[in-house]
Protein backbone atom coordinates (compact mmCIF):
# COMPACT_ATOMS: atom_id res chain seq x y z
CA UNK A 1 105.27 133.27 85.96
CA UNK A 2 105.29 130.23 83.50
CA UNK A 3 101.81 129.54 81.69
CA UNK A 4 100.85 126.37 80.02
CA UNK A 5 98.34 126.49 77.43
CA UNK A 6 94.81 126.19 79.16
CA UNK A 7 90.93 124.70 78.30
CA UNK A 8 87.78 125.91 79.27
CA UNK A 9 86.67 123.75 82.25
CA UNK A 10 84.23 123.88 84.57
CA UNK A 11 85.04 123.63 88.15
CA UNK A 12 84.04 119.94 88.31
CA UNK A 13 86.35 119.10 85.89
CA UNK A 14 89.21 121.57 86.76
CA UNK A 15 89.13 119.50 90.71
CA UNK A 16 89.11 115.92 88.65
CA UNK A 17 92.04 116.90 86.79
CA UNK A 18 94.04 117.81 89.71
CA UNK A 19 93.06 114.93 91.84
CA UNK A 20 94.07 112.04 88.95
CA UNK A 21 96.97 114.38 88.01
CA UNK A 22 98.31 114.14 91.51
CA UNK A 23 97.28 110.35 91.79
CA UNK A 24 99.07 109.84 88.68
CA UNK A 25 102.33 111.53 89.45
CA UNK A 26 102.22 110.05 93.34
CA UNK A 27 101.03 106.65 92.61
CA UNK A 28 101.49 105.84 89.28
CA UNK A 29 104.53 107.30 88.17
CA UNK A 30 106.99 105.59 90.28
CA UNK A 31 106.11 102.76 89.23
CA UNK A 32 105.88 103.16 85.59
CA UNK A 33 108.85 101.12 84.43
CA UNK A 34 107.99 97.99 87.32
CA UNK A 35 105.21 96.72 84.91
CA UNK A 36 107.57 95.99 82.18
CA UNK A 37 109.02 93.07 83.97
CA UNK A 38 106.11 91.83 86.32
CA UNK A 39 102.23 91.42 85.82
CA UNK A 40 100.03 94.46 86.88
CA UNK A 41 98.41 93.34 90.36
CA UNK A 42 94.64 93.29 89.98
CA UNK A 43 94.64 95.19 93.45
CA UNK A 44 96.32 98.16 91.08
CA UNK A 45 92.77 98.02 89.15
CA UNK A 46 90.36 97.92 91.81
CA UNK A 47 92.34 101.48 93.00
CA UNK A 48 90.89 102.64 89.81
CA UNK A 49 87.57 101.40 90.72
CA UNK A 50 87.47 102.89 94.28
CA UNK A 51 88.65 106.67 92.47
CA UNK A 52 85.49 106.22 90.15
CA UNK A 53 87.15 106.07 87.03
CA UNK A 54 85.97 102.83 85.79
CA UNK A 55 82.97 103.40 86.05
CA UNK A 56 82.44 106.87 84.53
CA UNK A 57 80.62 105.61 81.76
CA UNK A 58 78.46 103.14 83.40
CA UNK A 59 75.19 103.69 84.34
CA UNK A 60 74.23 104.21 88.15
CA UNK A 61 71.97 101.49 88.08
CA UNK A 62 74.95 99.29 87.50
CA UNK A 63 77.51 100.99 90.10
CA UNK A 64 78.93 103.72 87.55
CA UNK A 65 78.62 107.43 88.03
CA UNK A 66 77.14 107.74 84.29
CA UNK A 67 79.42 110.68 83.88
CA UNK A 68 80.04 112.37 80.42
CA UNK A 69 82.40 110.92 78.20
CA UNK A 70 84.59 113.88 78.35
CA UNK A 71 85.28 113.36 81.87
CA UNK A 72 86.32 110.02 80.88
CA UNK A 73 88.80 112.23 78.97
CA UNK A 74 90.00 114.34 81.41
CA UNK A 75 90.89 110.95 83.55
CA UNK A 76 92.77 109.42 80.52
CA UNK A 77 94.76 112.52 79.90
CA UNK A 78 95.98 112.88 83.87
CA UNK A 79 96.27 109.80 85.04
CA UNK A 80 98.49 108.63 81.39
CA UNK A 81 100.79 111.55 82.82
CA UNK A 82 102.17 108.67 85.35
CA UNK A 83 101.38 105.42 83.31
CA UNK A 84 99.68 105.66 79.79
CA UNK A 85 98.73 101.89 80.22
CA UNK A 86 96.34 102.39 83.10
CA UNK A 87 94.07 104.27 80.73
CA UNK A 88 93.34 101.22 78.84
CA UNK A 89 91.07 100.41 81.88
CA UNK A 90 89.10 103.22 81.41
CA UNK A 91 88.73 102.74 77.84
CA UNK A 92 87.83 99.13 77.83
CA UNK A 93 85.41 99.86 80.38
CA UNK A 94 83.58 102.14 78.50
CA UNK A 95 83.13 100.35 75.69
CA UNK A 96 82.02 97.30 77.65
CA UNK A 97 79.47 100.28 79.23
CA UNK A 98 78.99 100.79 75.74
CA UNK A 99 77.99 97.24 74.03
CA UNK A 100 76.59 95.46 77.12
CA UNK A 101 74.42 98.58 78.58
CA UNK A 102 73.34 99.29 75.21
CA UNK A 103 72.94 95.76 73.34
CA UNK A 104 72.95 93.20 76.57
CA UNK A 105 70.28 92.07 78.07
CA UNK A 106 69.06 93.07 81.61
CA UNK A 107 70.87 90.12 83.50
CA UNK A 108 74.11 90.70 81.35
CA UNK A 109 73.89 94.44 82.49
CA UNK A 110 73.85 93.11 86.47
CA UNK A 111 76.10 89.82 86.20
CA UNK A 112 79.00 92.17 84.37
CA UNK A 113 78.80 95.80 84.79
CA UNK A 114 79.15 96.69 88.57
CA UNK A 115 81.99 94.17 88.69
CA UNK A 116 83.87 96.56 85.73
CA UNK A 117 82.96 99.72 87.81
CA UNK A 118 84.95 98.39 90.38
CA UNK A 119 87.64 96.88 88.64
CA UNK A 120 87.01 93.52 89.98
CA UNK A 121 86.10 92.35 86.19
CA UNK A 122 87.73 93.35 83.13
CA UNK A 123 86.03 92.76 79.59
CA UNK A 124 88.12 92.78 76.74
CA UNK A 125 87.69 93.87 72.92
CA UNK A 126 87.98 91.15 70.42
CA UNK A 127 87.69 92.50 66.72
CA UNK A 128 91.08 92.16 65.10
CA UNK A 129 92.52 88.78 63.55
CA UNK A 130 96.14 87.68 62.10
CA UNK A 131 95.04 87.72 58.85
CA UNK A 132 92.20 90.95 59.10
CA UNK A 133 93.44 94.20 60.60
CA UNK A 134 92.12 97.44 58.60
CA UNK A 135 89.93 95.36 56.83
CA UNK A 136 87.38 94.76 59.72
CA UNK A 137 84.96 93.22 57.86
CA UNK A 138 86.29 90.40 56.70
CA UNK A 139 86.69 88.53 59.85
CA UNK A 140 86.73 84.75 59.74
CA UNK A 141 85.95 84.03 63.62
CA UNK A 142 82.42 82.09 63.63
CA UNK A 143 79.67 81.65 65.08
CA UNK A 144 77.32 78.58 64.74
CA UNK A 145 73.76 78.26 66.18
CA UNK A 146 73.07 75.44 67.99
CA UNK A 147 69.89 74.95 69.88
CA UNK A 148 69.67 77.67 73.11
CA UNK A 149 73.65 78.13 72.52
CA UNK A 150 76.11 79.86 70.03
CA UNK A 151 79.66 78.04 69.58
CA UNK A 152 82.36 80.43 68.50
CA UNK A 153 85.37 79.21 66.60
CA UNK A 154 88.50 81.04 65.66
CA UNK A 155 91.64 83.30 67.00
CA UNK A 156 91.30 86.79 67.60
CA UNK A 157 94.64 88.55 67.52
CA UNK A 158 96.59 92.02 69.52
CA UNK A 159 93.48 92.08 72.08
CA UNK A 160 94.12 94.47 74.72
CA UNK A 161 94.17 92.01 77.92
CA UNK A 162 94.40 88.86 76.65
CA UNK A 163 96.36 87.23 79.69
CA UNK A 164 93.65 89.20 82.19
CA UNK A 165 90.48 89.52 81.20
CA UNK A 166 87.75 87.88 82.83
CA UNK A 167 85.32 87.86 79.70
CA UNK A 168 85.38 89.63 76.03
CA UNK A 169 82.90 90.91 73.27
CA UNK A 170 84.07 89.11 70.75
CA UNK A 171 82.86 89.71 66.85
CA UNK A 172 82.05 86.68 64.76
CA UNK A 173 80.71 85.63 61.42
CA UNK A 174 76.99 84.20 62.18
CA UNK A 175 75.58 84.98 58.28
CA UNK A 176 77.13 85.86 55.07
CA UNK A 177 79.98 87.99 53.61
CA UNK A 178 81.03 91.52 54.87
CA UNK A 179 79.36 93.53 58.05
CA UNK A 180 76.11 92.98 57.61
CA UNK A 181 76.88 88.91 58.11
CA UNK A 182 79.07 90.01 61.76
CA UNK A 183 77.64 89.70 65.26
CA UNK A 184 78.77 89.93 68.57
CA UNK A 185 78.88 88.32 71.82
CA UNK A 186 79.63 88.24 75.40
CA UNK A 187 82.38 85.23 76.21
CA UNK A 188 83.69 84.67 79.46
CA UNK A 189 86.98 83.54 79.50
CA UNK A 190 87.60 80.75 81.95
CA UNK A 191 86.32 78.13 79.38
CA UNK A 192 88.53 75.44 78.95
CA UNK A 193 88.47 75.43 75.36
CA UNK A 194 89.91 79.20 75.28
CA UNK A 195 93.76 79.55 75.15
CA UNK A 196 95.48 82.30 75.34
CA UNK A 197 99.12 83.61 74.22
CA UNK A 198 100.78 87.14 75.46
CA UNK A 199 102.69 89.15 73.17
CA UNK A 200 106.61 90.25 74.04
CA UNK A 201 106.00 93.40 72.71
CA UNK A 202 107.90 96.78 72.89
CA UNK A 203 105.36 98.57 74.72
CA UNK A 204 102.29 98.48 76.71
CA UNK A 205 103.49 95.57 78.11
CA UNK A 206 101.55 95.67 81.30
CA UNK A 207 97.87 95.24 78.95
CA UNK A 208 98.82 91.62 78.37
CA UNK A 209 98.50 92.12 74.48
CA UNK A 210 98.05 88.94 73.06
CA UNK A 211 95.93 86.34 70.71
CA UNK A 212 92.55 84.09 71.98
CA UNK A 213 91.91 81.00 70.40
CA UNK A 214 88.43 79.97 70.64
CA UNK A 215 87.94 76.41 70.19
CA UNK A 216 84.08 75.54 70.03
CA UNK A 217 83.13 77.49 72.93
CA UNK A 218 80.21 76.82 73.46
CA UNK A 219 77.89 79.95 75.24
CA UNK A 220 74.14 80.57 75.44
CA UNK A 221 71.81 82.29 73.86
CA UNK A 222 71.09 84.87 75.96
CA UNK A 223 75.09 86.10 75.88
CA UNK A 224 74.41 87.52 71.98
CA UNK A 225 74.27 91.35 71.97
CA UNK A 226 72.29 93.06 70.01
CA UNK A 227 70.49 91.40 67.10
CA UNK A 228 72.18 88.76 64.60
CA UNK A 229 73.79 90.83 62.26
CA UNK A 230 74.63 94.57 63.88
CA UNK A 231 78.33 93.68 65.46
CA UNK A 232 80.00 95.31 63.47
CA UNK A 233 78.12 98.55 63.08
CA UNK A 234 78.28 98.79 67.10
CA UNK A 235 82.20 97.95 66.89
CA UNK A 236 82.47 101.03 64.65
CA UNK A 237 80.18 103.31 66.95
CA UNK A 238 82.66 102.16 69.79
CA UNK A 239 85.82 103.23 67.65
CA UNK A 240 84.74 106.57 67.59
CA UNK A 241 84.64 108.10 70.93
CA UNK A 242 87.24 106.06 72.01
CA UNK A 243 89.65 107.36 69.51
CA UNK A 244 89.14 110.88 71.23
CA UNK A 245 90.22 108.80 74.49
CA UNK A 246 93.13 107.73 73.32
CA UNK A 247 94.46 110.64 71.87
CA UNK A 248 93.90 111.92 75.37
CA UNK A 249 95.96 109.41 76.74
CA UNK A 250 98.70 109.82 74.66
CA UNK A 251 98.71 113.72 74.63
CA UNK A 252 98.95 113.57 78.72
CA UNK A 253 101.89 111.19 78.11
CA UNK A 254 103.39 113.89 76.06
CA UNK A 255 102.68 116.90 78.19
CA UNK A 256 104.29 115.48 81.36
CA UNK A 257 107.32 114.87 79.07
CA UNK A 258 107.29 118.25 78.30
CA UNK A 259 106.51 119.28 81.63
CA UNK A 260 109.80 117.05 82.68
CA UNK A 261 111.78 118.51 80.02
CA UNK A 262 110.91 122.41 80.45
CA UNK A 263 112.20 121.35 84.10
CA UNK A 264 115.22 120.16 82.88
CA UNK A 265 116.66 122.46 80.62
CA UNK A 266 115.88 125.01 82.74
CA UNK A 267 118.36 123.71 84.63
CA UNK A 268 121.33 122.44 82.88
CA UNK A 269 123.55 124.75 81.06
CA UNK A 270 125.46 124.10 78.12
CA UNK A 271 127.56 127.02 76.77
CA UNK A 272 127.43 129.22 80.31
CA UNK A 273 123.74 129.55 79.77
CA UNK A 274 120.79 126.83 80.69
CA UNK A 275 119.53 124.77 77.93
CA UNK A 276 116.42 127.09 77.59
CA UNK A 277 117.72 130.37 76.86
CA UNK A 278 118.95 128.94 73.85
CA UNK A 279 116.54 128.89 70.79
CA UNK A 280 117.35 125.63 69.39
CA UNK A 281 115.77 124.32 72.49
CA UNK A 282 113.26 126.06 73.44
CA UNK A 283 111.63 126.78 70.06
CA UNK A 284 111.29 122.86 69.65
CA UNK A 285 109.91 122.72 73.27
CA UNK A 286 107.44 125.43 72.24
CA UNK A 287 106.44 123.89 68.48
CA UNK A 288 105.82 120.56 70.67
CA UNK A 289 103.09 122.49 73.11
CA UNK A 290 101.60 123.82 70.02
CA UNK A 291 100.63 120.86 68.61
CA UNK A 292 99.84 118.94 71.32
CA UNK A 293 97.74 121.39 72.01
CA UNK A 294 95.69 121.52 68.93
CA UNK A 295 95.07 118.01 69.20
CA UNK A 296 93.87 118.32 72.24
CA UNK A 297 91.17 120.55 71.46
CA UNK A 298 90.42 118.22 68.49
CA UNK A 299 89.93 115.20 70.85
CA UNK A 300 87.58 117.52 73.73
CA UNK A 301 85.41 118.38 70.60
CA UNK A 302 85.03 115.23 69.20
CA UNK A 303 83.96 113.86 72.93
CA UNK A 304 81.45 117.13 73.44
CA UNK A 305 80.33 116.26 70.50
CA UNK A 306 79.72 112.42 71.44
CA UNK A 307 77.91 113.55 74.50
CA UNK A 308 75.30 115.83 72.76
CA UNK A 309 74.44 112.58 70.44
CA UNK A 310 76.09 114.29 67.13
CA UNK A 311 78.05 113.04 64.69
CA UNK A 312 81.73 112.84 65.26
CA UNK A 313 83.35 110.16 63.06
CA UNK A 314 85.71 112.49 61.28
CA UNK A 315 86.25 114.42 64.16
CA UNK A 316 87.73 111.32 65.90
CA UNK A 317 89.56 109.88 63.18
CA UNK A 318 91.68 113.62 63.24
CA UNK A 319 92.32 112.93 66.82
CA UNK A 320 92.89 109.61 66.81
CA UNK A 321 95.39 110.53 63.73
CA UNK A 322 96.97 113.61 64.88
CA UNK A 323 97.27 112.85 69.05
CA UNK A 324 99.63 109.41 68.89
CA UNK A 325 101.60 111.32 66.25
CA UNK A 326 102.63 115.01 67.61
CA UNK A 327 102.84 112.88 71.28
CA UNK A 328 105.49 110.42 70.00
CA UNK A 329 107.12 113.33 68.06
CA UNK A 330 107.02 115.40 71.58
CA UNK A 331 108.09 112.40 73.64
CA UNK A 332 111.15 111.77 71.20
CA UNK A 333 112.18 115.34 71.28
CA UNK A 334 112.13 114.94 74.58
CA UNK A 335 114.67 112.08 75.55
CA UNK A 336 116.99 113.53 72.94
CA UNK A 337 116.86 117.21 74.87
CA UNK A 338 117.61 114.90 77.93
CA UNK A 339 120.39 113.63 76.37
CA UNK A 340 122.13 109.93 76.75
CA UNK A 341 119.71 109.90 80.45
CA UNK A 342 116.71 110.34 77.84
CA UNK A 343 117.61 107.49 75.79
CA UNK A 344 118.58 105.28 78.84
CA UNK A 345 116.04 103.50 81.21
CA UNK A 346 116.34 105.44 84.11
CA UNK A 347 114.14 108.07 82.50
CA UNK A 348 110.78 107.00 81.00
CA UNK A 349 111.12 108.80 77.68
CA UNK A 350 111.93 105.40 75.88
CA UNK A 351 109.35 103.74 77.40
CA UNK A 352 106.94 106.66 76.86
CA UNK A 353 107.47 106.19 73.41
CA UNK A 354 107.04 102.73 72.52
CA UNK A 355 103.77 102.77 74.52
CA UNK A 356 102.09 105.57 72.59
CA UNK A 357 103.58 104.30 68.95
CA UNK A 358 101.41 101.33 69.80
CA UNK A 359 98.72 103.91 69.99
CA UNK A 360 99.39 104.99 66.31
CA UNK A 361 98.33 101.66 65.48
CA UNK A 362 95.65 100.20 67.93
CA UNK A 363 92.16 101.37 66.87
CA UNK A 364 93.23 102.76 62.99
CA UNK A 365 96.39 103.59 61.41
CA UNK A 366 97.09 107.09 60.45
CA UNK A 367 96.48 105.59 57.04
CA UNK A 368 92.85 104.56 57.87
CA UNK A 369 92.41 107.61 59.92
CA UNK A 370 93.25 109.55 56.73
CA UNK A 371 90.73 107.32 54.61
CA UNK A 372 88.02 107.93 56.84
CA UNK A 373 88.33 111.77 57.10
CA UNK A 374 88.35 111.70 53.29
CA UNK A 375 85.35 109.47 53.25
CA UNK A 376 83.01 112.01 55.67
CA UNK A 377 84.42 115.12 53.84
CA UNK A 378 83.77 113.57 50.28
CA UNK A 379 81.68 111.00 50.31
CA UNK A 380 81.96 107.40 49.91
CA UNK A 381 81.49 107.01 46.63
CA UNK A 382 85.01 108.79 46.04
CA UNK A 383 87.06 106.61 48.57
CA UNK A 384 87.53 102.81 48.61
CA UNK A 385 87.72 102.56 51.93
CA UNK A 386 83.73 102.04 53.11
């Protein structure tokens, strides 16, 4: 009898697994390749809010089930087994969990959060610019007291939902130079003086990826989270358990490539034997399971770790690093083993892939993933990245 590498889960998590796995391979699945060409219906995302999982990190004050964040990582590994892209819901909802239950005020918390537990709102992330990717800190989005309001100024650039959301935390410059001058607010999107522009890009196309221009929009007081100054601190908290999330995502993209591809070869036959029997194949197949793996275990440590309240910044940056990468090496394995079908459309290998190299990118490059692993294990004062 075939055995897949296994975790350690409890019962709980062994049913939720199974449930979004089967979700994801009956509902999602067949229509994987559809939201390349049309919009993604915002019925689709209130389906995720009636199976729970947008709100697994929201209080249940505020609609959510408040469950542990690796949950919310069993539900991005299974359900990105039929559509990787649906698991940005579940990670921007989180983080909106994140900044607004933890930095908004009370009425924020009630106007915004059950409405994202249901998937009737969707808050977006707004950190990166054109000009400022890595480099964070350097933002030149502002934000300009005046009277009871704030007006924000500038273009924010590759936000996840761009063309969808309903509101974003966006990050802007309201003091001096570096972090310390960055805070952030809560801007809701159906201002007239906020245009947006969608991306053509190779993958992840049904996020809406794009840029939002903010053009004096003008928002009160009250929508500032958190105190003047700590934005970007709180943007960096996000990062990390999210990175564990998205490795997630990407590794259950992988693994029901593999799971696809162990199906196939069994099957064809090349040589009067099937594809597996012969070693070229299957020890590929098998060096792709053990890494996958591995960085799965990485990514369920980093988000026990998040729920006991320790540390678990380098922890995430190996994750974040090592799941995109060993999942886009699995997934290209993959539609080669599957031959000119794997390359072709018909099969989602292709789009697999472009979907989780925008992974390696979104939320640190392997290059800044590197720097900050370096940075916990030595120290900042021998790395220049801070």
């Amino acid at each position: 009898m075939a055995r897949v590498p296994q975790l350690l889960r409890s019962d709980e998590e062994e049913l939720l697994a199974e449930t979004l796995k089967r979700y994801a391979l009956d509902e999602l699945l067949p229509d994987f390749s559809r939201w390349r060409h049309e919009p993604y219906p915002r019925s689709k995302v209130e389906a995720l809010g009636t199976l729970g999982v947008l709100g697994m990190a929201i209080p249940k004050e505020f609609g959510g089930s408040g469950a542990p964040l690796r949950s919310l990582g069993v539900a991005a590994e299974e359900l990105s087994r039929g559509d990787i892209n649906v698991s940005y819901f579940l990670q921007l909802s989180a983080i909106a969990s994140g900044l607004i239950g933890v930095s908004g005020n009370t009425d924020l918390q009630r106007s915004w959060l059950p409405g994202v537990a249901t998937g009737e709102l969707i808050v977006a992330f707004a950190l990166t610019e054109s000009g400022v990717g890595s480099d964070a800190a350097k933002l030149s989005t502002r934000a300009v007291r005046d009277g009871s309001d704030w007006v924000i100024t500038g273009e924010k650039a590759s936000i996840t939902f761009a063309g969808q959301a309903d509101a974003c935390v966006v990050f802007a410059r309201s003091g001096g130079d570096g972090a310390r001058g960055i805070s952030m607010f809560l801007v809701p999107l159906d201002d007239p003086a906020v245009q947006r522009t969608v991306y053509d890009s190779a993958g992840a196309r049904l996020t809406q990826r794009g840029s939002l221009h903010f053009d004096g929009v003008r928002i009160p007081a009250s929508h500032q989270l958190g105190a003047e100054g700590v934005g970007f601190v709180s943007a960096m908290q996000a990062f990390d358990f999210n990175r564990a999330v998205i490795a997630l995502a990407c590794i259950g993209a992988a693994q029901q490539s593999l799971d696809e591809t162990m199906e196939h070869v069994k099957q064809r036959e090349s040589f009067g034997k099937p594809l597996a029997r012969h070693e070229g194949v299957a020890f590929q197949i098998a060096e792709h399971l053990a890494q996958i793996h591995a960085a799965r275990l990485i990514a369920y440590q980093t988000l026990d770790l998040a729920d006991a309240g320790r540390p678990h910044t380098a922890e995430a940056a190996m994750c974040k690093w090592l799941g995109p990468k060993h999942s886009a090496e699995a997934i290209h394995a993959c539609g080669i083993l599957n031959g000119w079908a794997g390359w072709g459309h018909d099969l989602p290998f292709n789009q697999r892939l472009n979907d989780v190299m925008g992974l390696e990118i979104g939320d640190g490059t392997p290059e800044i993933m590197k720097a900050v692993i370096a940075r916990e294990a030595m120290g900042r004062e021998f790395t220049s990245y801070k």
